[in-house]
C-alpha atoms as a PDB file:
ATOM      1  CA  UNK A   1      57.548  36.006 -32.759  1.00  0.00           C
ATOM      2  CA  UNK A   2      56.644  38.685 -35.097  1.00  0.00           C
ATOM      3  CA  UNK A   3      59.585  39.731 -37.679  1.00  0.00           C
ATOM      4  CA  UNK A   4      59.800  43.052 -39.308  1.00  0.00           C
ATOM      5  CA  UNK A   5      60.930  43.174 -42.504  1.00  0.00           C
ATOM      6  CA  UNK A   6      61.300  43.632 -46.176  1.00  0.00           C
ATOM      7  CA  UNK A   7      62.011  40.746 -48.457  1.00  0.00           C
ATOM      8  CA  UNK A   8      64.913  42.139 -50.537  1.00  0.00           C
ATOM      9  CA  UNK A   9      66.497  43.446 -47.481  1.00  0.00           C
ATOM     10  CA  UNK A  10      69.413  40.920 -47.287  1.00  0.00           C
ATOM     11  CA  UNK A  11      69.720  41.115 -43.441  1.00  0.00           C
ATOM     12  CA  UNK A  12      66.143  40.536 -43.477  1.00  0.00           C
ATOM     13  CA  UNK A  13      66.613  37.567 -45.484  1.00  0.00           C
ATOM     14  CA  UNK A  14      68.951  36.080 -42.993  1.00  0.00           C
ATOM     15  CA  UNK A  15      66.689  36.030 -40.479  1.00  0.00           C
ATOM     16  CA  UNK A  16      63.949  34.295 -42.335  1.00  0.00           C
ATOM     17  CA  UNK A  17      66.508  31.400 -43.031  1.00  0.00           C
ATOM     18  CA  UNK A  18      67.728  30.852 -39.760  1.00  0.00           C
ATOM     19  CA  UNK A  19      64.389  31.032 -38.174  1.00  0.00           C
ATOM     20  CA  UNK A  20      63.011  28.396 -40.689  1.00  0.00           C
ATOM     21  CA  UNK A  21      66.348  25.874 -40.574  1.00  0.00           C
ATOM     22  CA  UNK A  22      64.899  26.357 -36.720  1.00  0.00           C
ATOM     23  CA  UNK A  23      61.333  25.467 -37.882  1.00  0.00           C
ATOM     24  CA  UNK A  24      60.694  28.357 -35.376  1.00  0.00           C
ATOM     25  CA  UNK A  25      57.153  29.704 -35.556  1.00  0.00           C
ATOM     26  CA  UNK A  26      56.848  33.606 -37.069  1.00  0.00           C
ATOM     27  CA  UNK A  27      54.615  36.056 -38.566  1.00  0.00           C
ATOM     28  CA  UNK A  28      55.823  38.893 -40.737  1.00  0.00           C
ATOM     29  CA  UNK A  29      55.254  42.397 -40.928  1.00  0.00           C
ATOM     30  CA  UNK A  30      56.208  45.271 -43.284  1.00  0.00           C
ATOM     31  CA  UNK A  31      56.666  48.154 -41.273  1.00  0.00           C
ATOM     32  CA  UNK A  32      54.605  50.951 -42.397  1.00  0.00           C
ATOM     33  CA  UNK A  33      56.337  54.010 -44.380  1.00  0.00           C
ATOM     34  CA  UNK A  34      59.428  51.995 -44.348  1.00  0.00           C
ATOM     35  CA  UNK A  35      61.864  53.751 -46.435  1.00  0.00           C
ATOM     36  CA  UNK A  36      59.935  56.960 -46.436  1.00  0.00           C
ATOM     37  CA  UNK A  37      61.850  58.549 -43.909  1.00  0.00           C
ATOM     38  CA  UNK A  38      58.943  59.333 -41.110  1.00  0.00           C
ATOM     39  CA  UNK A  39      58.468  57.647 -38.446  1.00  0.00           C
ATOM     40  CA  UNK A  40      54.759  55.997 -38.352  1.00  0.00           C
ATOM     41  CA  UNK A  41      55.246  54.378 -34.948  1.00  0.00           C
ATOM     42  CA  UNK A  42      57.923  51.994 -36.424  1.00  0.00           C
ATOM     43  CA  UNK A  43      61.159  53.446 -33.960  1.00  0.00           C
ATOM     44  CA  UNK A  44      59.906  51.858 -30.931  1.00  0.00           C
ATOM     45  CA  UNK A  45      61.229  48.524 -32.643  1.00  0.00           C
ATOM     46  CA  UNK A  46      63.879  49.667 -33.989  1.00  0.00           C
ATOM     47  CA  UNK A  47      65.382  53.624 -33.905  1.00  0.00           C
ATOM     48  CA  UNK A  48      67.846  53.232 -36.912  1.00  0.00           C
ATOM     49  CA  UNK A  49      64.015  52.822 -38.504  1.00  0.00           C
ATOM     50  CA  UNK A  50      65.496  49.692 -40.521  1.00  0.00           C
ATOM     51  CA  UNK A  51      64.797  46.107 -41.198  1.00  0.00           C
ATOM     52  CA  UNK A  52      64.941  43.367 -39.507  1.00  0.00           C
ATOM     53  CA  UNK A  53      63.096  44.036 -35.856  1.00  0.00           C
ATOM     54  CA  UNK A  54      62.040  40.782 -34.481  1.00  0.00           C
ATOM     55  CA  UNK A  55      59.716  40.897 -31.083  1.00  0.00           C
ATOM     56  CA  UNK A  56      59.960  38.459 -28.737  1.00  0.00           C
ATOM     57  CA  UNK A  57      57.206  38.805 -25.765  1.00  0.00           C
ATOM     58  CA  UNK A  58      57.541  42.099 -24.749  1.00  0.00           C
ATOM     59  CA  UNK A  59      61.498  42.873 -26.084  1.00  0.00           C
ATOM     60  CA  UNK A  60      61.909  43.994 -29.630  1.00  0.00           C
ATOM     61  CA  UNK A  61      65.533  43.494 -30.677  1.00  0.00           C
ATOM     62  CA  UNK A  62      67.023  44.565 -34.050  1.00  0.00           C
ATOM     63  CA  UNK A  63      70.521  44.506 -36.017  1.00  0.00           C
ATOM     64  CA  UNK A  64      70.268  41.109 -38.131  1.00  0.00           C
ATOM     65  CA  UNK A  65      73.530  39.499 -36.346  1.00  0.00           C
ATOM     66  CA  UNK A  66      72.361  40.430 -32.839  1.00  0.00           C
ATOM     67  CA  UNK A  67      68.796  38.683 -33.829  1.00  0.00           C
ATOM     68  CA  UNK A  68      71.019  35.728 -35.045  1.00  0.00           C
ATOM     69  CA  UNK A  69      73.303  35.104 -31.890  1.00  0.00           C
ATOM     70  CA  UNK A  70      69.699  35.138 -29.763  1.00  0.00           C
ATOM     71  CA  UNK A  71      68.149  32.796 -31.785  1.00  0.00           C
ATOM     72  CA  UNK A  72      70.744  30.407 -31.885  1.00  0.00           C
ATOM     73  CA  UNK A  73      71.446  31.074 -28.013  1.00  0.00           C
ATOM     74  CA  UNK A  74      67.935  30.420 -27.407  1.00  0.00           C
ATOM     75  CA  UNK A  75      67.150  27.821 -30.066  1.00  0.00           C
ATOM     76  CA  UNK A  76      70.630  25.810 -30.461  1.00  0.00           C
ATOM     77  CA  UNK A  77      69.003  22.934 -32.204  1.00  0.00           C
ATOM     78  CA  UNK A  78      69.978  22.646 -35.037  1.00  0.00           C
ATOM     79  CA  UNK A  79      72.985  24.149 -34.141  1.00  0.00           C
ATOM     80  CA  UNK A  80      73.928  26.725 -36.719  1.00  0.00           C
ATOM     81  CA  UNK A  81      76.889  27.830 -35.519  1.00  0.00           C
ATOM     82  CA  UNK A  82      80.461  25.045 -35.713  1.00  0.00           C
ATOM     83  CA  UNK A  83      81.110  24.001 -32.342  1.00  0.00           C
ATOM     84  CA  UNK A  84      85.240  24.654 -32.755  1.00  0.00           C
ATOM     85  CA  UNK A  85      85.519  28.244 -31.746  1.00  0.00           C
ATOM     86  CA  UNK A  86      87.881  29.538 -34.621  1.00  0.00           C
ATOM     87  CA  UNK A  87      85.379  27.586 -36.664  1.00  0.00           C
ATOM     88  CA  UNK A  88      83.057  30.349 -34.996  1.00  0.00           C
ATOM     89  CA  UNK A  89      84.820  33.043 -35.435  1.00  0.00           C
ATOM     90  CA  UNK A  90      85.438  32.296 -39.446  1.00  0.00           C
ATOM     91  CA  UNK A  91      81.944  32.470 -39.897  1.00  0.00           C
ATOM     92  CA  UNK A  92      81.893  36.193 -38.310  1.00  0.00           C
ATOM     93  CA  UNK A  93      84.201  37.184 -40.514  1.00  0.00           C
ATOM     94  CA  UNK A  94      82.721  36.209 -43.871  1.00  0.00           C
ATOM     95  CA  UNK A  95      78.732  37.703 -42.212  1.00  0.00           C
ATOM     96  CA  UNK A  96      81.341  40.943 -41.423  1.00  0.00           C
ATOM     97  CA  UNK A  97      82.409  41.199 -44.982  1.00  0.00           C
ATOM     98  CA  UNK A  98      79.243  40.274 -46.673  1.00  0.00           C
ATOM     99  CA  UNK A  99      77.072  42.707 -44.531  1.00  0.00           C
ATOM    100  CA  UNK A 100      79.441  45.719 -45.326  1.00  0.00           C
ATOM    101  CA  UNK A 101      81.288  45.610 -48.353  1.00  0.00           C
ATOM    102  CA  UNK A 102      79.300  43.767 -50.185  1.00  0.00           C
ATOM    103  CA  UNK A 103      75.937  44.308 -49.516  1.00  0.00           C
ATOM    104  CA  UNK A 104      77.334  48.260 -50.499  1.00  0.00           C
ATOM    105  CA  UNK A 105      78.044  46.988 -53.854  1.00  0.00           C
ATOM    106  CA  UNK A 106      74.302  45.629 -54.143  1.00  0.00           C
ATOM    107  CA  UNK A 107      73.267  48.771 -52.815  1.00  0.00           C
ATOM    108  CA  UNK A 108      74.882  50.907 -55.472  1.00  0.00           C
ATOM    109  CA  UNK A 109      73.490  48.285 -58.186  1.00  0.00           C
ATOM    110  CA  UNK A 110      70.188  48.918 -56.845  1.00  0.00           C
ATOM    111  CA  UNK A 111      70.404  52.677 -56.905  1.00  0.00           C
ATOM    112  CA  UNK A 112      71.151  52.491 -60.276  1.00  0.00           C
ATOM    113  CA  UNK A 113      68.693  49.646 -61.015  1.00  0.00           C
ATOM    114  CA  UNK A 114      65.905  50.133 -59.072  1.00  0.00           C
ATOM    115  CA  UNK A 115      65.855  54.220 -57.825  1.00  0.00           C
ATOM    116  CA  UNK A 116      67.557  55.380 -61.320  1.00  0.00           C
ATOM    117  CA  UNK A 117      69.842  57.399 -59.660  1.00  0.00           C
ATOM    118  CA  UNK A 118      73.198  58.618 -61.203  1.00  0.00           C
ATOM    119  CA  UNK A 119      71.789  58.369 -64.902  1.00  0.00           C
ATOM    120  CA  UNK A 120      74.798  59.797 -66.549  1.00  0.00           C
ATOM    121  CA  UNK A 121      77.563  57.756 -64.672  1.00  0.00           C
ATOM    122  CA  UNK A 122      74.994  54.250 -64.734  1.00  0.00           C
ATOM    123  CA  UNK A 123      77.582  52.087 -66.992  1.00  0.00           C
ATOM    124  CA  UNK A 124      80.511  53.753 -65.069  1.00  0.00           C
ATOM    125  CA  UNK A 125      79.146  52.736 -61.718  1.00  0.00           C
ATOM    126  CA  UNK A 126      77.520  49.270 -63.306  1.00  0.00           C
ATOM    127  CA  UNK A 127      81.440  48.384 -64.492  1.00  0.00           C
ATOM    128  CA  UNK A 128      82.856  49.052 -60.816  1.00  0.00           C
ATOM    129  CA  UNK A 129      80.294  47.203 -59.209  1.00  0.00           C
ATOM    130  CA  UNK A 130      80.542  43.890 -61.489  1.00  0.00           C
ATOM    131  CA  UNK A 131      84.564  44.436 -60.979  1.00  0.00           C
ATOM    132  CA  UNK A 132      84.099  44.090 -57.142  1.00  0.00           C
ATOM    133  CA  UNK A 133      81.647  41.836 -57.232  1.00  0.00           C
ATOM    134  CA  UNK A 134      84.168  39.400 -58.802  1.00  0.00           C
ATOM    135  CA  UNK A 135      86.876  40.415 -56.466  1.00  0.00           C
ATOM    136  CA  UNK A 136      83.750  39.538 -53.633  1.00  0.00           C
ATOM    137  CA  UNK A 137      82.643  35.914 -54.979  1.00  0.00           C
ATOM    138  CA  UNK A 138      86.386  34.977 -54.874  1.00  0.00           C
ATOM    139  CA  UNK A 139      87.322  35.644 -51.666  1.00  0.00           C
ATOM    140  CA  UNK A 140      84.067  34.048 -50.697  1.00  0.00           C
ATOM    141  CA  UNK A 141      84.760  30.871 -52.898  1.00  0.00           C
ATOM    142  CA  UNK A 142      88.272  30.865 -51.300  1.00  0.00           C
ATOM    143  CA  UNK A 143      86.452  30.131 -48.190  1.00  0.00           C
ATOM    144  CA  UNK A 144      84.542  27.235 -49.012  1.00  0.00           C
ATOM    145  CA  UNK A 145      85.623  24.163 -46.949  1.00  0.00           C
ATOM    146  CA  UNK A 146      86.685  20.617 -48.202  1.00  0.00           C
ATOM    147  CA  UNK A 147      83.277  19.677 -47.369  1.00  0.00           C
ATOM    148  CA  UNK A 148      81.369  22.096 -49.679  1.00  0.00           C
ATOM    149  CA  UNK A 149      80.281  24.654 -47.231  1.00  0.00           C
ATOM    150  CA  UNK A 150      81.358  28.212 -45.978  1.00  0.00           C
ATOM    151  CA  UNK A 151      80.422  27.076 -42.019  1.00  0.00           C
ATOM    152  CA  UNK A 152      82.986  24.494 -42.017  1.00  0.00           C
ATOM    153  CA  UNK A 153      81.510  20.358 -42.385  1.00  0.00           C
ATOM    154  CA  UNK A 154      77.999  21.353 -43.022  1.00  0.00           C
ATOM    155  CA  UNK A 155      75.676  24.076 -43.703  1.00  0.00           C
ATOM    156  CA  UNK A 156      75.244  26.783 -41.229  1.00  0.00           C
ATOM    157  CA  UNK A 157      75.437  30.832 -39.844  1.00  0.00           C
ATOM    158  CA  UNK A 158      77.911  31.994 -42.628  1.00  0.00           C
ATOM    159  CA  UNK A 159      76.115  30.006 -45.601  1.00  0.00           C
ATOM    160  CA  UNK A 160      72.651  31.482 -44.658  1.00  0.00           C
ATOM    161  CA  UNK A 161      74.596  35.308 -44.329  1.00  0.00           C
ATOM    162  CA  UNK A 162      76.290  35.367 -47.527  1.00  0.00           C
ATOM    163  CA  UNK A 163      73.658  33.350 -49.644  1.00  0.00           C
ATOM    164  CA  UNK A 164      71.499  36.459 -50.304  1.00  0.00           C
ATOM    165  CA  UNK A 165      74.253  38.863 -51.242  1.00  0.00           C
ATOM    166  CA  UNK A 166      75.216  36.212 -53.824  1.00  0.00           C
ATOM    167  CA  UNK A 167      71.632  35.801 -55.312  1.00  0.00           C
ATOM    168  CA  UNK A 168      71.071  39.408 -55.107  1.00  0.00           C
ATOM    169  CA  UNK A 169      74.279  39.750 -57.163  1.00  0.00           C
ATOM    170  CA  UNK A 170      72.496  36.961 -59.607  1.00  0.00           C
ATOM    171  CA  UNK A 171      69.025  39.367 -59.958  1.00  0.00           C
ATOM    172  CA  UNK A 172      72.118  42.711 -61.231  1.00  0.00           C
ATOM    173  CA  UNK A 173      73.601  40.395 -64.008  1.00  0.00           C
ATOM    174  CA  UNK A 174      76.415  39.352 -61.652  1.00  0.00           C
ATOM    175  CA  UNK A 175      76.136  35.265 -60.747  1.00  0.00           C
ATOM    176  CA  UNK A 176      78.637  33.194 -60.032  1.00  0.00           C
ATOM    177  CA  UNK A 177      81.064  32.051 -62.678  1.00  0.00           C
ATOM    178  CA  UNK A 178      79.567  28.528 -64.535  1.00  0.00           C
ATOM    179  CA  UNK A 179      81.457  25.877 -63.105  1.00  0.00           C
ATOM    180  CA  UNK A 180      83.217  27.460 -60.016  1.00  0.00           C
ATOM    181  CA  UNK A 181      83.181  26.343 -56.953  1.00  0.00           C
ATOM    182  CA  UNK A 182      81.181  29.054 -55.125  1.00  0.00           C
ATOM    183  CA  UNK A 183      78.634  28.573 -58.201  1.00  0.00           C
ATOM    184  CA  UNK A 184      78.383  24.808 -57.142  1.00  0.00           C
ATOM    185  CA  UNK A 185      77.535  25.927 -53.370  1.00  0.00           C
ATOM    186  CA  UNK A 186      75.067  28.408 -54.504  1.00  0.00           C
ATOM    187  CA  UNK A 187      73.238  25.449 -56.103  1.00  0.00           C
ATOM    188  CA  UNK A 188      73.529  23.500 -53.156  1.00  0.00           C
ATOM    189  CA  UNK A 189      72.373  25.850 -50.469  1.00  0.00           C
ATOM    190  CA  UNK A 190      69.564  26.820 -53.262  1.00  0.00           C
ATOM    191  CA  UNK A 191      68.238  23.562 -52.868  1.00  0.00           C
ATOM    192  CA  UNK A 192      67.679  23.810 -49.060  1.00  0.00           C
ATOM    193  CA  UNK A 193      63.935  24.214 -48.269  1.00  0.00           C
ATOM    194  CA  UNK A 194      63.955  27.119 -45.908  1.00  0.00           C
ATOM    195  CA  UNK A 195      66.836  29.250 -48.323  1.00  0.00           C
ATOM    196  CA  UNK A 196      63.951  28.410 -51.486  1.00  0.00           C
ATOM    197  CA  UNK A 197      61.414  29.868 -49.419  1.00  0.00           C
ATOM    198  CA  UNK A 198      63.524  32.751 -48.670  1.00  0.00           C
ATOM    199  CA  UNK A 199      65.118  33.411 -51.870  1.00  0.00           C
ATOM    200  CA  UNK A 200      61.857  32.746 -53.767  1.00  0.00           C
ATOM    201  CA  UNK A 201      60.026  35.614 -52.064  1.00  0.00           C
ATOM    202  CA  UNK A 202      62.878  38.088 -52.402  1.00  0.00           C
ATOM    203  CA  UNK A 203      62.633  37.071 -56.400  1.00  0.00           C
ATOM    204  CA  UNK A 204      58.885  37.772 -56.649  1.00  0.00           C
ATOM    205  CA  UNK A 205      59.206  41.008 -54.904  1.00  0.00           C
ATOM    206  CA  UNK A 206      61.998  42.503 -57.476  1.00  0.00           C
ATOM    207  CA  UNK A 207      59.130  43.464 -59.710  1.00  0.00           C
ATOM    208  CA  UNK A 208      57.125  46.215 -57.349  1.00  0.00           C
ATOM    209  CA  UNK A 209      60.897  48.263 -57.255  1.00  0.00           C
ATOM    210  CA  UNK A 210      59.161  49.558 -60.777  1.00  0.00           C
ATOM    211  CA  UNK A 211      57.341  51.917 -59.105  1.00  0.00           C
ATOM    212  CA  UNK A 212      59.695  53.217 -56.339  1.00  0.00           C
ATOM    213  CA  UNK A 213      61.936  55.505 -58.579  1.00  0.00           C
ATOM    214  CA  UNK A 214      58.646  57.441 -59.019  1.00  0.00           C
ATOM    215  CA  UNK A 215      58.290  57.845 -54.944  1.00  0.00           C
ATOM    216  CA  UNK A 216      62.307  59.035 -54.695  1.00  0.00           C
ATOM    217  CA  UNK A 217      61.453  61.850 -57.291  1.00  0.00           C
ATOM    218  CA  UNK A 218      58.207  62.886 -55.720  1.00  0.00           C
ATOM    219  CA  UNK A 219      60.240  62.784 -51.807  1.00  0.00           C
ATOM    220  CA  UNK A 220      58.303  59.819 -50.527  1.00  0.00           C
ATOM    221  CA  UNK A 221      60.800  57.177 -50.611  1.00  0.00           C
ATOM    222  CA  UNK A 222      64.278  58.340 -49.413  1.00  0.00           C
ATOM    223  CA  UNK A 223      67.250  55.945 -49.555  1.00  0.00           C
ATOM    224  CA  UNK A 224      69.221  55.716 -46.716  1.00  0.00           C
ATOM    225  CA  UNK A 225      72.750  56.167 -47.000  1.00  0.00           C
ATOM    226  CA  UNK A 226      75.365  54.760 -44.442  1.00  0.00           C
ATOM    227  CA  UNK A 227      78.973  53.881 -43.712  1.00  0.00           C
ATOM    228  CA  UNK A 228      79.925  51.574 -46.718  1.00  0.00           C
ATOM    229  CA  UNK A 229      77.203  52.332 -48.801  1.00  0.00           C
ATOM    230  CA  UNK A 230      78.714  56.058 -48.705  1.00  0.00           C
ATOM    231  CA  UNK A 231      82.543  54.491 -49.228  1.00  0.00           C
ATOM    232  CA  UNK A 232      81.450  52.620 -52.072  1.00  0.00           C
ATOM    233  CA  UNK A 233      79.724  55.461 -53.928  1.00  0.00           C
ATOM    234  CA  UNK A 234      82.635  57.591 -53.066  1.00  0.00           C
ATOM    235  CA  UNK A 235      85.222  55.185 -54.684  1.00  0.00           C
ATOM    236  CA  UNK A 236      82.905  54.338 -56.944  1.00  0.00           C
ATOM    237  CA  UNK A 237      82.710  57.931 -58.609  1.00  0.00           C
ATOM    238  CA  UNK A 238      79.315  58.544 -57.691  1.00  0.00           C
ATOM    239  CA  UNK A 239      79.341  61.066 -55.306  1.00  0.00           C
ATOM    240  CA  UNK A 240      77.007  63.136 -57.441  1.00  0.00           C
ATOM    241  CA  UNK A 241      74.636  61.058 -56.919  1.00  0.00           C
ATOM    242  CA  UNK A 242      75.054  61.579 -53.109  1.00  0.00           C
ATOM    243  CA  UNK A 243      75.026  65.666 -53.715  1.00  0.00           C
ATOM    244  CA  UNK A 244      72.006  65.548 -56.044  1.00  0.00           C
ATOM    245  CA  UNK A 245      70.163  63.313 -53.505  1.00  0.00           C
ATOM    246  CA  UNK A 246      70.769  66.201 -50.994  1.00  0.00           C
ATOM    247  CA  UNK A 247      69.613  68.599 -52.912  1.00  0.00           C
ATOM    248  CA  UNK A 248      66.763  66.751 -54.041  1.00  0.00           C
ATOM    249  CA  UNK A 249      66.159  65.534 -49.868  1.00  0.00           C
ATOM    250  CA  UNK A 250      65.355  62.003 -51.151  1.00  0.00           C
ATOM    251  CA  UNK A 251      67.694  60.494 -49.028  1.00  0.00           C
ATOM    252  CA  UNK A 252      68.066  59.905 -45.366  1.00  0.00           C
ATOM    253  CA  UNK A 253      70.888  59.156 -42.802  1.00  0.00           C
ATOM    254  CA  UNK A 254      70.643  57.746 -38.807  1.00  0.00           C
ATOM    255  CA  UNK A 255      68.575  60.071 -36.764  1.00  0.00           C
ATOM    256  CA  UNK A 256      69.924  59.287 -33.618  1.00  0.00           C
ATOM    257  CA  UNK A 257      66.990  61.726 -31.620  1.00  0.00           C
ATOM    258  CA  UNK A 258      64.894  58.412 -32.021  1.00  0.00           C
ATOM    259  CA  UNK A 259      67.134  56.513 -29.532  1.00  0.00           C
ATOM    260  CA  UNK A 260      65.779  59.135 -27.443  1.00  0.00           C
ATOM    261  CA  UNK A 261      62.096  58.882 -26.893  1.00  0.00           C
END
């Protein structure tokens, strides 16, 4: 299998954990021009033109929860998912919430971080985001089990989603509160071999986002804005940054023509 991805991309990230708690065999690939906007070939895996994209013989499928379900459809040992079916459906919910509204708060971090976007409103935006990301880690911690875990007795599908919003948060200046109980199950699910791996090379890659606010002012890196990110900025008070971003066409939304060739 050959997955495409980026190793800060937290959807990404769940993929690389699942397929290594699988011991599944994979090479990875970096799409080419990814985030710039055009299309070098890269839409035949995947016409949103994000990451993850993971081929499989001769289908490519992409969305990082649709790439989960196959794998653990086609690979169910280990099993990943709790065999009690409300069990199940709790660990939807939490990969629901942590793909939307808070992987938007990382987002907004990042634009601010990483893209230094919104300038003026930075400690503004910075104060919201570490406001919700509290409000975040304790609904999360609220749904750690008796036995430790978010996936009911043992480690599985809604540890390995929510693990790389929370370290992401850790990289902003937002980590778990010492001594709480969702800081306790970060430590434990940090010391599993494949979410090291994982979480290691997302780490190591923070420090080549140096260079990318130069590509957003010179138009060849534009951010893609979507759905919650754009609610969160919104709400936020950012929405400057949104207008300026226009203005300056450095970022990017769906192009749904490329479901079309």
């Amino acid at each position: 299998m050959i997955l495409y991805d980026h190793p800060l991309s937290p959807y990404a990230q769940k993929v690389r954990i699942m397929l290594r708690e699988k011991s599944l065999p994979f090479s990875i690939e970096v799409p080419d021009g990814l985030g710039s906007g055009e299309d070098t070939g890269y839409s035949a895996h995947n016409p949103r033109m994000e990451v993850p994209a993971l081929v499989v013989g001769d289908t490519t499928l992409f969305d990082s929860t649709v790439i989960l379900e196959y794998l653990e459809d086609a690979h169910p040992t280990p099993a990943l998912r709790p065999a009690d079916p409300l069990e199940r459906a709790r660990c939807r919910l939490i990969e629901e919430i942590c793909d939307t509204h808070y992987e938007a708060i990382n987002w907004g971090l990042g634009e601010i971080r990483f893209f230094g976007r919104g300038a003026a409103k930075a400690d503004a935006l910075s104060a919201v985001a570490g406001e919700e990301t509290r409000a975040m880690q304790s609904w999360l911690e609220a749904q750690i089990g008796a036995g430790g875990w978010l996936s009911g007795d043992s480690f599985g599908w809604a540890d390995l989603a929510a693990v790389p919003y929370v370290t992401m948060s850790q990289i902003f200046g937002f980590p778990p509160a010492e001594g709480s109980t969702l800081n306790a199950w970060l430590e434990r699910v940090i010391q599993r071999p494949a979410v090291a791996e994982t979480i290691g090379e997302a780490a190591a890659s923070v420090a080549g986002m140096a260079h990318y606010s130069g590509l957003l002012e010179a138009g060849d890196f534009k951010r893609q804005f979507r759905d919650h990110r754009l609610e969160w900025l919104i709400r936020a008070g950012g929405i400057d940054v949104l207008t300026e971003g226009l203005e300056r066409q450095n970022v990017r939304f769906t192009d749904l023509s490329r479901f079309g060739r």
